[in-house]
PDB file of N, CA and C in Angstrom:
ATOM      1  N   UNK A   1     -14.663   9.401   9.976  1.00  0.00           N
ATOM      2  CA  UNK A   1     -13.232   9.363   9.856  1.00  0.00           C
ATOM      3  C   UNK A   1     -12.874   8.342   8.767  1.00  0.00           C
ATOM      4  N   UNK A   2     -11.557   8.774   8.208  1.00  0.00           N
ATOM      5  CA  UNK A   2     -11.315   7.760   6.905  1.00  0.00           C
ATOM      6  C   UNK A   2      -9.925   7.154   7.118  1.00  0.00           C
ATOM      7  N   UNK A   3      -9.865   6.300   6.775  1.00  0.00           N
ATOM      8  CA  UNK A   3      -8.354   5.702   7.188  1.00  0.00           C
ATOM      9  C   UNK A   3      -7.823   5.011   5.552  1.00  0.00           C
ATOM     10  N   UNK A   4      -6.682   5.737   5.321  1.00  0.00           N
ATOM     11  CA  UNK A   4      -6.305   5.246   4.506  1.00  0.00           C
ATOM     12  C   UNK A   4      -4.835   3.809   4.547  1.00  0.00           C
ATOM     13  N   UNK A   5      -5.064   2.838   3.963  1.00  0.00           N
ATOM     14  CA  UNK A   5      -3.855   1.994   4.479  1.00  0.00           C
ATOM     15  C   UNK A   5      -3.174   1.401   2.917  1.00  0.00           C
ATOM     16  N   UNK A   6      -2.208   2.149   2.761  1.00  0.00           N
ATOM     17  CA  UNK A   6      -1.320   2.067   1.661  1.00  0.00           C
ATOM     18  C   UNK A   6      -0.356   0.644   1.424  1.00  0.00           C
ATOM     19  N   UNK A   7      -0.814  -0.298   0.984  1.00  0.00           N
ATOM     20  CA  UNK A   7       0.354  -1.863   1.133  1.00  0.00           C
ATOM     21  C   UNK A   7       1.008  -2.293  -0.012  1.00  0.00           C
ATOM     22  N   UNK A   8       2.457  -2.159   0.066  1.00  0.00           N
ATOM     23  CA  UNK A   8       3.320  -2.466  -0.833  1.00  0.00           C
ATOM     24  C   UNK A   8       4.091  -3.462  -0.554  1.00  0.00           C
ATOM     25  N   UNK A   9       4.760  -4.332  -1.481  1.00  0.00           N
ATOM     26  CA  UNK A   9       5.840  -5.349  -1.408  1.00  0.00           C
ATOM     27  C   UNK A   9       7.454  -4.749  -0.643  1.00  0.00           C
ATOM     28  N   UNK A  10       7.910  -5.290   0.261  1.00  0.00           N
ATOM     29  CA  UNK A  10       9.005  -4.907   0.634  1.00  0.00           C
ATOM     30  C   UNK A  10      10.194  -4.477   0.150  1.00  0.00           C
ATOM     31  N   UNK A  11      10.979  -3.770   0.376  1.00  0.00           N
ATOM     32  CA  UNK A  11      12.038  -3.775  -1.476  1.00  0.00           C
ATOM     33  C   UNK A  11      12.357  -5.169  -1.210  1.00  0.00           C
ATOM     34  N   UNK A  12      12.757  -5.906  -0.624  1.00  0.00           N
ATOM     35  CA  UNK A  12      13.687  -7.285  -0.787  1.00  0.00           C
ATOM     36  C   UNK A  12      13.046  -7.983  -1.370  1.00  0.00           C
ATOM     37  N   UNK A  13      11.368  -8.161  -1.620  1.00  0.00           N
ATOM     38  CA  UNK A  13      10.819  -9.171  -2.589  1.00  0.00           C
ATOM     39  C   UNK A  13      10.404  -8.293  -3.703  1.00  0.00           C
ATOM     40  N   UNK A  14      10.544  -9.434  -4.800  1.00  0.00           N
ATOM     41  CA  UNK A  14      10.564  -9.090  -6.302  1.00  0.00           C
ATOM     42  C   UNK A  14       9.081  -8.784  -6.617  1.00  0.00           C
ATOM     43  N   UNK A  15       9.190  -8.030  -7.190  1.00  0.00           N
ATOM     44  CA  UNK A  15       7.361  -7.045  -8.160  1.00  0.00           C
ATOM     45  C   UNK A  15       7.183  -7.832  -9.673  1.00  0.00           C
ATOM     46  N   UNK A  16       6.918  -8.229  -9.715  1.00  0.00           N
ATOM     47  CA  UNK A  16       6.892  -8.861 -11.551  1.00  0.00           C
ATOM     48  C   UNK A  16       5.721  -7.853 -11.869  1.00  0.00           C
ATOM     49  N   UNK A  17       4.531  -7.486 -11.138  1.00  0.00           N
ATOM     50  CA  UNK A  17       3.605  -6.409 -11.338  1.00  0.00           C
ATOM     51  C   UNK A  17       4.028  -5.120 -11.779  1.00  0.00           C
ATOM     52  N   UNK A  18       5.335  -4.590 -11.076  1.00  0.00           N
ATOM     53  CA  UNK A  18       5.923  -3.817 -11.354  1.00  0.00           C
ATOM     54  C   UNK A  18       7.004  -3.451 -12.381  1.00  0.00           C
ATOM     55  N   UNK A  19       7.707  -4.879 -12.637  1.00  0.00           N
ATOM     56  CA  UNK A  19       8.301  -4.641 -13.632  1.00  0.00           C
ATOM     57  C   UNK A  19       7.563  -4.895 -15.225  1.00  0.00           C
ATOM     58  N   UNK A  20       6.822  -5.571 -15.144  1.00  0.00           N
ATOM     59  CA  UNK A  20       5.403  -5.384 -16.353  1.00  0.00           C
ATOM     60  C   UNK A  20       4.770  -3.820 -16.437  1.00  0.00           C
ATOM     61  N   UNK A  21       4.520  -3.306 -15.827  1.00  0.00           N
ATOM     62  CA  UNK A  21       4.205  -2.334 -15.511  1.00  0.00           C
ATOM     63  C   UNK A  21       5.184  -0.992 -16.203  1.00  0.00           C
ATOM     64  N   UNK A  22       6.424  -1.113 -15.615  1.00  0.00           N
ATOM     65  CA  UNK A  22       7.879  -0.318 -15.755  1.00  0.00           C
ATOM     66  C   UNK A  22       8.037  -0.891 -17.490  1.00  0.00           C
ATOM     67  N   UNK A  23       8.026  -1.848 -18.151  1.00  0.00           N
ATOM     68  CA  UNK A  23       8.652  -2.083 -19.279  1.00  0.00           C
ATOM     69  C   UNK A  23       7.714  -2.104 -20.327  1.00  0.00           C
ATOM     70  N   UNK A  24       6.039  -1.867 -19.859  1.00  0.00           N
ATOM     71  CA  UNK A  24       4.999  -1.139 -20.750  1.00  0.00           C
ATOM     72  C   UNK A  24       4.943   0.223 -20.677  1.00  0.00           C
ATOM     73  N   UNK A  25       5.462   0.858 -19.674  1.00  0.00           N
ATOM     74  CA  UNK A  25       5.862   2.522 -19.916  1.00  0.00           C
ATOM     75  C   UNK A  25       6.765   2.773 -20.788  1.00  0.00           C
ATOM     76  N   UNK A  26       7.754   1.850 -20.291  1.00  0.00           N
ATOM     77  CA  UNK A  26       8.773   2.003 -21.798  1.00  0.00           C
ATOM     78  C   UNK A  26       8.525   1.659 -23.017  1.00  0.00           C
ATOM     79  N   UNK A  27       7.872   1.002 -23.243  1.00  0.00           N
ATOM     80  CA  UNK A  27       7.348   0.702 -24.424  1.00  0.00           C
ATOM     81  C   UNK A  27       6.530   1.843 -24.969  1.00  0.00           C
ATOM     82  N   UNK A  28       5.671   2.639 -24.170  1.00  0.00           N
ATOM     83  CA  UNK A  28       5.167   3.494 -24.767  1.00  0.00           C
ATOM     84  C   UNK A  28       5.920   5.081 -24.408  1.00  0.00           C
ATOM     85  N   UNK A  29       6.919   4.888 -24.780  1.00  0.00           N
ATOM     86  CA  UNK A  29       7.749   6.204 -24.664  1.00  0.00           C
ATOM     87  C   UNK A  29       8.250   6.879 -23.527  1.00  0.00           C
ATOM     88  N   UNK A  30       8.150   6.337 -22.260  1.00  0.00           N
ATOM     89  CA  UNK A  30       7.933   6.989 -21.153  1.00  0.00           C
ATOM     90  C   UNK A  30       9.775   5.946 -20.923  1.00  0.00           C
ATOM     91  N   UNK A  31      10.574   7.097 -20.921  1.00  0.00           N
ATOM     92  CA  UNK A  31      12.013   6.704 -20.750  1.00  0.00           C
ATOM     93  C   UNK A  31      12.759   7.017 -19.499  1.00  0.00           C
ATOM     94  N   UNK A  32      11.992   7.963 -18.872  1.00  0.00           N
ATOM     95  CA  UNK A  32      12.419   8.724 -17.982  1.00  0.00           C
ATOM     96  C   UNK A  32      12.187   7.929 -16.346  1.00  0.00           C
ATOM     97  N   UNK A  33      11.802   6.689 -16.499  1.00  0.00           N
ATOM     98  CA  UNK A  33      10.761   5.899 -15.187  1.00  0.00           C
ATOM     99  C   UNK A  33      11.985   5.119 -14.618  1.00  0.00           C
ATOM    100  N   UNK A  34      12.541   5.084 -13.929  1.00  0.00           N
ATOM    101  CA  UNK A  34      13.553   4.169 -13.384  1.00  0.00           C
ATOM    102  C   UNK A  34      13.123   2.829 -12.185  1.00  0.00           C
ATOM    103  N   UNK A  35      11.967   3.063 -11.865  1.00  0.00           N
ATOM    104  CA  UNK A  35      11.615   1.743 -11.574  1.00  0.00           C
ATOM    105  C   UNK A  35      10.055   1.743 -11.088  1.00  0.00           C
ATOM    106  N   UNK A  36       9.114   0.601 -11.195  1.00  0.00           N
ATOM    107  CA  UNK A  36       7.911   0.730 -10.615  1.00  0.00           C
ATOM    108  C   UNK A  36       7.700  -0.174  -9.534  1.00  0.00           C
ATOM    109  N   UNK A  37       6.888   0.069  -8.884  1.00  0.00           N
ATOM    110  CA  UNK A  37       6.934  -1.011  -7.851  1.00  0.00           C
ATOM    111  C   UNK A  37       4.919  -0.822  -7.238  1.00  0.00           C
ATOM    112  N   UNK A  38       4.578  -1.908  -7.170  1.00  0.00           N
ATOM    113  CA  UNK A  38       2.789  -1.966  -7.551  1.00  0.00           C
ATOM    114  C   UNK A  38       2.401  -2.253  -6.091  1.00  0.00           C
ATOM    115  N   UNK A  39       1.606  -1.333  -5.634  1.00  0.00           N
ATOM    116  CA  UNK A  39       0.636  -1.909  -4.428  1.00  0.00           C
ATOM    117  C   UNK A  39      -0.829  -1.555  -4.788  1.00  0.00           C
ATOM    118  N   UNK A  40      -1.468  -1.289  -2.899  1.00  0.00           N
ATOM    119  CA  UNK A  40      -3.092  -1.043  -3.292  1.00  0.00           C
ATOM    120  C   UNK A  40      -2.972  -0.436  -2.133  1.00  0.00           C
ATOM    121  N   UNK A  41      -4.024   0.225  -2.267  1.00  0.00           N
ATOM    122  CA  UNK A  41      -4.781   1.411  -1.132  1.00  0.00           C
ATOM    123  C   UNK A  41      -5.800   1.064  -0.800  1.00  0.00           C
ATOM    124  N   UNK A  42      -6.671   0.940   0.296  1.00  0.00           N
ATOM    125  CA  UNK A  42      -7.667   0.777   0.775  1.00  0.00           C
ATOM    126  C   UNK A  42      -8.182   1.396   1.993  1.00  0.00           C
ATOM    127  N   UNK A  43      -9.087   2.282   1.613  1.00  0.00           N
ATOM    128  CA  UNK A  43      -9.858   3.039   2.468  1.00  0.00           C
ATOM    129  C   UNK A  43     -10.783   2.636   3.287  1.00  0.00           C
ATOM    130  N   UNK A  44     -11.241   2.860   4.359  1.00  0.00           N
ATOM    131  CA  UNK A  44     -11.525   2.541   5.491  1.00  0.00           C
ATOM    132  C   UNK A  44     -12.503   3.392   5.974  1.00  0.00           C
ATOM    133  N   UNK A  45     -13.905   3.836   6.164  1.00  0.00           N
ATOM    134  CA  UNK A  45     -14.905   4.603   6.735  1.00  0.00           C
ATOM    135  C   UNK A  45     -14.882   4.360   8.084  1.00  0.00           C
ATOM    136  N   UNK A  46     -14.909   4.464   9.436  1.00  0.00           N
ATOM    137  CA  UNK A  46     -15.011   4.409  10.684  1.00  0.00           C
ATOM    138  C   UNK A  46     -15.452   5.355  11.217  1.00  0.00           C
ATOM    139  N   UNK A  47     -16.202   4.894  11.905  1.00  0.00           N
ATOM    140  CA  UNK A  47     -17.425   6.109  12.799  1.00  0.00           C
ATOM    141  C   UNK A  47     -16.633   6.223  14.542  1.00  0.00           C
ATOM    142  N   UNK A  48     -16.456   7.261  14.593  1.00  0.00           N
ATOM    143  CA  UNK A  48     -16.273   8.115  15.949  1.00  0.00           C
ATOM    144  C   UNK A  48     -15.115   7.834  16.317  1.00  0.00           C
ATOM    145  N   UNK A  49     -14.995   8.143  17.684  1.00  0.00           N
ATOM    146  CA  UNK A  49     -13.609   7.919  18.370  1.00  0.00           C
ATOM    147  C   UNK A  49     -12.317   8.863  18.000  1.00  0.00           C
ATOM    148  N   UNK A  50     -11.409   8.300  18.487  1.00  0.00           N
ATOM    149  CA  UNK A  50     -10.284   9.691  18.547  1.00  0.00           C
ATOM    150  C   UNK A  50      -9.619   9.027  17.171  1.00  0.00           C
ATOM    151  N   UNK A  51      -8.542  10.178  16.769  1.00  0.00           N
ATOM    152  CA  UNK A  51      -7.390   9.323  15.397  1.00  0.00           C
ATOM    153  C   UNK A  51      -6.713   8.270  16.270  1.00  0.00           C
ATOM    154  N   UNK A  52      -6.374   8.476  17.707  1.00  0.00           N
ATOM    155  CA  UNK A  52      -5.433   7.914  17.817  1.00  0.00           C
ATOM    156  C   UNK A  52      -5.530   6.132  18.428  1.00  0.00           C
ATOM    157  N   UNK A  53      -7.249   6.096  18.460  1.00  0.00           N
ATOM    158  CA  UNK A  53      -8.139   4.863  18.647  1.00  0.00           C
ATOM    159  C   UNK A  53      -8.182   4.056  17.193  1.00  0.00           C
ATOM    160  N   UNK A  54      -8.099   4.964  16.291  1.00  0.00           N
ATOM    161  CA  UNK A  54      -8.499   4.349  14.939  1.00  0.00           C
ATOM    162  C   UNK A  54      -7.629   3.924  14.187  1.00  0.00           C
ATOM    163  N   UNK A  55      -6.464   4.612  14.338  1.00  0.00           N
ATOM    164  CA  UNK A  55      -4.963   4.292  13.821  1.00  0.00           C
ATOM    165  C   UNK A  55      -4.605   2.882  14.856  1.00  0.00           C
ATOM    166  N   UNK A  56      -4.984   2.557  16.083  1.00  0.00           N
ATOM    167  CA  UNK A  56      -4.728   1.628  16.833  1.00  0.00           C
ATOM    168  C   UNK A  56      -5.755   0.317  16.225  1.00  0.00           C
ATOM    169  N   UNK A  57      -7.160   0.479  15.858  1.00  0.00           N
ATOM    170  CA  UNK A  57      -7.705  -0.627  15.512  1.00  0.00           C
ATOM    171  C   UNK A  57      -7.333  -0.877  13.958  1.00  0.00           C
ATOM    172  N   UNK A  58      -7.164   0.220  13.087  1.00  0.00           N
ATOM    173  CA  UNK A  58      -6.823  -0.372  11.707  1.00  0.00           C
ATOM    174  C   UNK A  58      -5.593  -0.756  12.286  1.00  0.00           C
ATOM    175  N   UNK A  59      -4.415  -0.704  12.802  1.00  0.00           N
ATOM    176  CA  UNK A  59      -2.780  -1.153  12.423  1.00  0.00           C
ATOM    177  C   UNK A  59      -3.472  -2.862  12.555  1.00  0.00           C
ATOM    178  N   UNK A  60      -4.487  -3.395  13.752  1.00  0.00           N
ATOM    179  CA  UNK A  60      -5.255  -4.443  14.219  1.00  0.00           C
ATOM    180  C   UNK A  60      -5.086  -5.385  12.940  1.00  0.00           C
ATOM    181  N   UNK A  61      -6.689  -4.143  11.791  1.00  0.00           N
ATOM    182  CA  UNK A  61      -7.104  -5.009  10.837  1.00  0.00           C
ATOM    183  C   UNK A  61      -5.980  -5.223   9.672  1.00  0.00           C
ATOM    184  N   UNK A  62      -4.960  -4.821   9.766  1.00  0.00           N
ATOM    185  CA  UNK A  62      -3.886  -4.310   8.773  1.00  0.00           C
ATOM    186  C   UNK A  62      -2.915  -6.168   8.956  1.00  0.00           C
ATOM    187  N   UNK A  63      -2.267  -6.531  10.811  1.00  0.00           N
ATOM    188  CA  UNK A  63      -1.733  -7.395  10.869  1.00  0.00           C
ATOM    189  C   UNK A  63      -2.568  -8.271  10.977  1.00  0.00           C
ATOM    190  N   UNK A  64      -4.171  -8.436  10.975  1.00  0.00           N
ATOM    191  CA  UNK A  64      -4.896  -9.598  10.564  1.00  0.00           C
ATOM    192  C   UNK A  64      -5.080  -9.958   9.688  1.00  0.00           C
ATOM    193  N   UNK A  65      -5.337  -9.287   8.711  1.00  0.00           N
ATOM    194  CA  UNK A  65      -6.211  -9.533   6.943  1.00  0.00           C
ATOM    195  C   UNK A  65      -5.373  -8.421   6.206  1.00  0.00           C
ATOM    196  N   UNK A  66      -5.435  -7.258   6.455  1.00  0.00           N
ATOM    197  CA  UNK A  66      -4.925  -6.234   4.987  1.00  0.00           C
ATOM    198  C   UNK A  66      -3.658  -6.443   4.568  1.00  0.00           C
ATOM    199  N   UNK A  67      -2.634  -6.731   5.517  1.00  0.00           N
ATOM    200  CA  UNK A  67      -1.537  -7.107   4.838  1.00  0.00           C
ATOM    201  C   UNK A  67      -0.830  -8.351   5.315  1.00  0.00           C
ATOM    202  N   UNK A  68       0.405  -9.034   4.410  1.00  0.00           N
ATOM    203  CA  UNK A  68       1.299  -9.746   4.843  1.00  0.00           C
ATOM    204  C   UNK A  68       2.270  -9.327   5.511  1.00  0.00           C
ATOM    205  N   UNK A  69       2.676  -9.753   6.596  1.00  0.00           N
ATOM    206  CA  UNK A  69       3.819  -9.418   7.124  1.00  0.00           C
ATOM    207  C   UNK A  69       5.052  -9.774   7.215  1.00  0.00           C
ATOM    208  N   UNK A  70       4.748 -10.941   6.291  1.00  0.00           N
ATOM    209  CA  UNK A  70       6.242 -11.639   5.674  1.00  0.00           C
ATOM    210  C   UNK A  70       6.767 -10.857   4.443  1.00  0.00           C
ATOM    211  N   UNK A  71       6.131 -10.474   3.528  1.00  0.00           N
ATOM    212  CA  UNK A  71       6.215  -9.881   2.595  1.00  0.00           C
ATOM    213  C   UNK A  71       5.917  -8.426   1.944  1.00  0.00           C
ATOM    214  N   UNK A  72       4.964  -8.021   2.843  1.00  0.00           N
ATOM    215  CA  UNK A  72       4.399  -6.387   2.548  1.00  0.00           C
ATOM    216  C   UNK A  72       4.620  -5.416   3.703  1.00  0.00           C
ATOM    217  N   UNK A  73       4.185  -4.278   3.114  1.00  0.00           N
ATOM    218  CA  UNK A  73       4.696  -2.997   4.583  1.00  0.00           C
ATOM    219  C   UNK A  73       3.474  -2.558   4.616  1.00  0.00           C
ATOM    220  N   UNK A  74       3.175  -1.637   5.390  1.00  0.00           N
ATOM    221  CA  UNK A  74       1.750  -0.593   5.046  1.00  0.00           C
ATOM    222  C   UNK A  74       2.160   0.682   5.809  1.00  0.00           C
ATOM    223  N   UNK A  75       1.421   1.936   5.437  1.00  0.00           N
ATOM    224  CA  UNK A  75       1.460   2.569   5.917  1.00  0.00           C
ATOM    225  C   UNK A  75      -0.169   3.265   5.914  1.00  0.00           C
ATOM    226  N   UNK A  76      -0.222   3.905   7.433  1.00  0.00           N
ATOM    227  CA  UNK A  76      -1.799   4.222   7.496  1.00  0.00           C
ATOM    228  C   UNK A  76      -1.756   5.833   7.867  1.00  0.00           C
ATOM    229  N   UNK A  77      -2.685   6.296   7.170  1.00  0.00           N
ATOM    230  CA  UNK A  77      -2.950   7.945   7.221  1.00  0.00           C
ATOM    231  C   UNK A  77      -4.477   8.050   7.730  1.00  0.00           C
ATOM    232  N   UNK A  78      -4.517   8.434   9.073  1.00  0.00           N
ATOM    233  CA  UNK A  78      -6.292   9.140   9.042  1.00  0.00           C
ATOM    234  C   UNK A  78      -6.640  10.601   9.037  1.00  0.00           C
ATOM    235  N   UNK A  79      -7.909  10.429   8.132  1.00  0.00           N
ATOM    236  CA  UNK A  79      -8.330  11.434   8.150  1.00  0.00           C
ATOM    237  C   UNK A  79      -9.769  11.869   8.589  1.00  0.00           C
TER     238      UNK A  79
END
Protein backbone atom coordinates (compact mmCIF):
# COMPACT_ATOMS: atom_id res chain seq x y z
CA UNK A 1 0.00 0.00 0.00
CA UNK A 2 1.20 3.59 -0.80
CA UNK A 3 0.24 6.58 0.99
CA UNK A 4 0.59 9.64 -0.45
CA UNK A 5 0.78 12.91 1.98
CA UNK A 6 0.60 16.18 0.08
CA UNK A 7 1.92 19.39 2.62
CA UNK A 8 1.37 22.87 1.81
CA UNK A 9 1.61 26.30 3.60
CA UNK A 10 -1.77 27.51 4.81
CA UNK A 11 -3.23 30.37 2.65
CA UNK A 12 -2.76 32.78 5.73
CA UNK A 13 1.08 32.29 5.74
CA UNK A 14 3.18 33.88 3.11
CA UNK A 15 5.14 31.49 0.22
CA UNK A 16 8.24 33.57 -0.82
CA UNK A 17 8.92 29.92 -2.58
CA UNK A 18 6.02 30.58 -4.37
CA UNK A 19 6.14 33.86 -5.26
CA UNK A 20 9.87 33.30 -6.71
CA UNK A 21 8.55 30.68 -8.38
CA UNK A 22 5.20 32.73 -9.86
CA UNK A 23 7.53 35.80 -10.99
CA UNK A 24 10.17 33.34 -12.83
CA UNK A 25 7.18 32.02 -14.86
CA UNK A 26 6.57 35.38 -15.67
CA UNK A 27 9.60 36.14 -16.60
CA UNK A 28 9.68 33.46 -18.94
CA UNK A 29 6.48 34.21 -20.73
CA UNK A 30 4.07 32.29 -18.87
CA UNK A 31 1.36 35.32 -18.22
CA UNK A 32 -1.48 33.40 -17.76
CA UNK A 33 -0.36 31.98 -13.85
CA UNK A 34 -2.19 33.96 -11.25
CA UNK A 35 -0.58 32.64 -8.32
CA UNK A 36 1.87 29.79 -7.07
CA UNK A 37 1.97 28.43 -3.94
CA UNK A 38 5.02 25.54 -3.21
CA UNK A 39 4.73 22.35 -1.17
CA UNK A 40 6.07 18.59 -1.16
CA UNK A 41 4.69 15.20 -1.51
CA UNK A 42 5.89 12.35 0.15
CA UNK A 43 5.18 8.89 -0.40
CA UNK A 44 4.92 6.35 1.98
CA UNK A 45 5.33 2.29 1.22
CA UNK A 46 3.40 0.36 4.08
CA UNK A 47 2.92 -3.24 4.22
CA UNK A 48 -0.59 -4.76 4.99
CA UNK A 49 -3.50 -3.84 6.90
CA UNK A 50 -6.72 -2.16 5.87
CA UNK A 51 -6.72 1.74 4.08
CA UNK A 52 -8.52 2.64 6.84
CA UNK A 53 -5.54 1.48 9.51
CA UNK A 54 -3.06 3.25 7.31
CA UNK A 55 -4.73 6.51 6.72
CA UNK A 56 -5.03 6.35 10.73
CA UNK A 57 -1.17 5.70 11.34
CA UNK A 58 0.14 8.12 8.56
CA UNK A 59 -2.44 11.18 9.77
CA UNK A 60 0.00 9.82 13.30
CA UNK A 61 3.31 10.32 11.30
CA UNK A 62 1.94 13.47 9.49
CA UNK A 63 1.10 15.40 13.25
CA UNK A 64 4.51 14.09 14.51
CA UNK A 65 7.26 14.84 11.92
CA UNK A 66 5.67 15.36 8.23
CA UNK A 67 4.03 18.38 8.89
CA UNK A 68 3.62 21.66 10.91
CA UNK A 69 0.59 22.32 12.35
CA UNK A 70 0.99 25.82 13.04
CA UNK A 71 1.70 26.56 9.65
CA UNK A 72 1.00 23.71 7.02
CA UNK A 73 -2.12 21.49 5.99
CA UNK A 74 -1.76 17.99 4.45
CA UNK A 75 -3.75 16.00 2.76
CA UNK A 76 -3.37 12.04 2.53
CA UNK A 77 -4.50 9.71 -0.40
CA UNK A 78 -3.95 5.77 -0.13
CA UNK A 79 -3.40 3.67 -2.48
Amino acid sequence: MIARVSVTLKPSILDPQGTTIHQALESLGFKGVKRVRMGKLIEIELQGGSKAAAKKEVERMCQKLLANPIVEMYRIEIK
